[in-house]
Protein backbone atom coordinates (compact mmCIF):
# COMPACT_ATOMS: atom_id res chain seq x y z
CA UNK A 1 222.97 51.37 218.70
CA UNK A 2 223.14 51.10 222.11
CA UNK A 3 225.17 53.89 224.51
CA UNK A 4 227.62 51.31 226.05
CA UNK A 5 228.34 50.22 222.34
CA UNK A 6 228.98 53.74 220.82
CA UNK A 7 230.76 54.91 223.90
CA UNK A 8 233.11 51.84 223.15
CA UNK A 9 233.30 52.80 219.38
CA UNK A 10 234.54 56.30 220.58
CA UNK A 11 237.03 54.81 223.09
CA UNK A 12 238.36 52.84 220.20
CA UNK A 13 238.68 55.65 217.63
CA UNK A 14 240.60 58.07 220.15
CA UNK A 15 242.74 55.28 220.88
CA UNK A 16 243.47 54.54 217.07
CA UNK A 17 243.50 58.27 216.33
CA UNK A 18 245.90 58.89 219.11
CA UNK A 19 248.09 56.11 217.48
CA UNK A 20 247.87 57.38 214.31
CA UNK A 21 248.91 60.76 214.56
CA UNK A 22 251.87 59.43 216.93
CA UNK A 23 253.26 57.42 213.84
CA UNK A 24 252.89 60.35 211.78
CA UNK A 25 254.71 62.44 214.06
CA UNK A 26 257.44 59.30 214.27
CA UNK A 27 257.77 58.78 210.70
CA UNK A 28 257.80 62.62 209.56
CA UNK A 29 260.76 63.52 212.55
CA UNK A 30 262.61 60.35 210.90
CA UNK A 31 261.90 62.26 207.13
CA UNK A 32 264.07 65.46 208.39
CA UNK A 33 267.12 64.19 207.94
CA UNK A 34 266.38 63.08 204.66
CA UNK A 35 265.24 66.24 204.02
CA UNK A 36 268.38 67.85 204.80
CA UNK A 37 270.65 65.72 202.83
CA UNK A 38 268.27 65.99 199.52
CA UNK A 39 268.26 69.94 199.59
CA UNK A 40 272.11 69.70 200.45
CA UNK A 41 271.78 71.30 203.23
CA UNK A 42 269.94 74.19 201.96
CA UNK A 43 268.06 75.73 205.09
CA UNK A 44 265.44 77.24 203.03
CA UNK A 45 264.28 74.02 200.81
CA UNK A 46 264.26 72.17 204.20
CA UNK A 47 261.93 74.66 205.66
CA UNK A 48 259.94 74.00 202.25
CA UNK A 49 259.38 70.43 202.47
CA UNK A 50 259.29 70.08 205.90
CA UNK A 51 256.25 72.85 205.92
CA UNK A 52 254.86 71.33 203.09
CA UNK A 53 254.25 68.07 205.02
CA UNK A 54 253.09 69.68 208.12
CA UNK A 55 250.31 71.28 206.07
CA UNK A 56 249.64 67.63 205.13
CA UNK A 57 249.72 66.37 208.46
CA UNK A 58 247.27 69.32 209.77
CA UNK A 59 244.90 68.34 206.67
CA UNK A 60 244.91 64.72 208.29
CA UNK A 61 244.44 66.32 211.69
CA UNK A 62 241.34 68.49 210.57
CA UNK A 63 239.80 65.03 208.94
CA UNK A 64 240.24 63.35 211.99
CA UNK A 65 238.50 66.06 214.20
CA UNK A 66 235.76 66.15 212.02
CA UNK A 67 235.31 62.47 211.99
CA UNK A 68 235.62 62.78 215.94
CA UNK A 69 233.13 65.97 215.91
CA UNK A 70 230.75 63.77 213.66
CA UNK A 71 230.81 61.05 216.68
CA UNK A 72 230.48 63.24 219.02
CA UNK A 73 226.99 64.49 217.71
CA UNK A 74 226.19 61.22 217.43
CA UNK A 75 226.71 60.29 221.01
CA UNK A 76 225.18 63.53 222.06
CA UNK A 77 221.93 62.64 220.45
CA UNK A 78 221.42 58.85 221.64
CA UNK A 79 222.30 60.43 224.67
CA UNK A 80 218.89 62.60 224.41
CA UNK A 81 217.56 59.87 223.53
CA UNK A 82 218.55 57.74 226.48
CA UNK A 83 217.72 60.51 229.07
CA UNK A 84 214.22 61.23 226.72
CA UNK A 85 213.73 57.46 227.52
CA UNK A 86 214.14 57.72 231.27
CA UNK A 87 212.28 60.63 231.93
CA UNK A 88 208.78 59.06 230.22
């Protein structure tokens, strides 16, 4: 795979990363006030659930990093590779 080509697959999953987590963020600010009238307005099962889906939101986060951690590595080697090329 060339350099130009990964660096554009990278571009592309930051951009669809970025967009993901912003609908998360969307859809989960939209969920508290469903949370609030299902507990009845109890303060402390509205801390519950929204907690609860934070935690699930920072498990998708951590995926995501990885995934981006995994690319990274990936560009850092063809890099190598590219400046082991040049310097022959």
């Amino acid at each position: 795979m060339t350099s130009a080509l990964l660096i554009e697959r990278n571009r592309e999953t930051a951009k669809l990363t970025s967009a993901y987590l912003l609908e998360e963020t969307e859809i989960s600010n939209a969920d508290v006030s469903i949370y609030v009238e299902e507990a009845g307005g109890s303060t402390r099962d509205v801390i519950i659930t929204i907690t609860r889906e934070l935690l699930e939101l920072l498990q998708k986060l951590l995926e995501l990093l990885q995934k981006l951690l995994e690319l990274l590595q990936e560009l850092l080697e063809l890099l190598q590779e590219l400046l082991d090329a040049i310097t022959i």
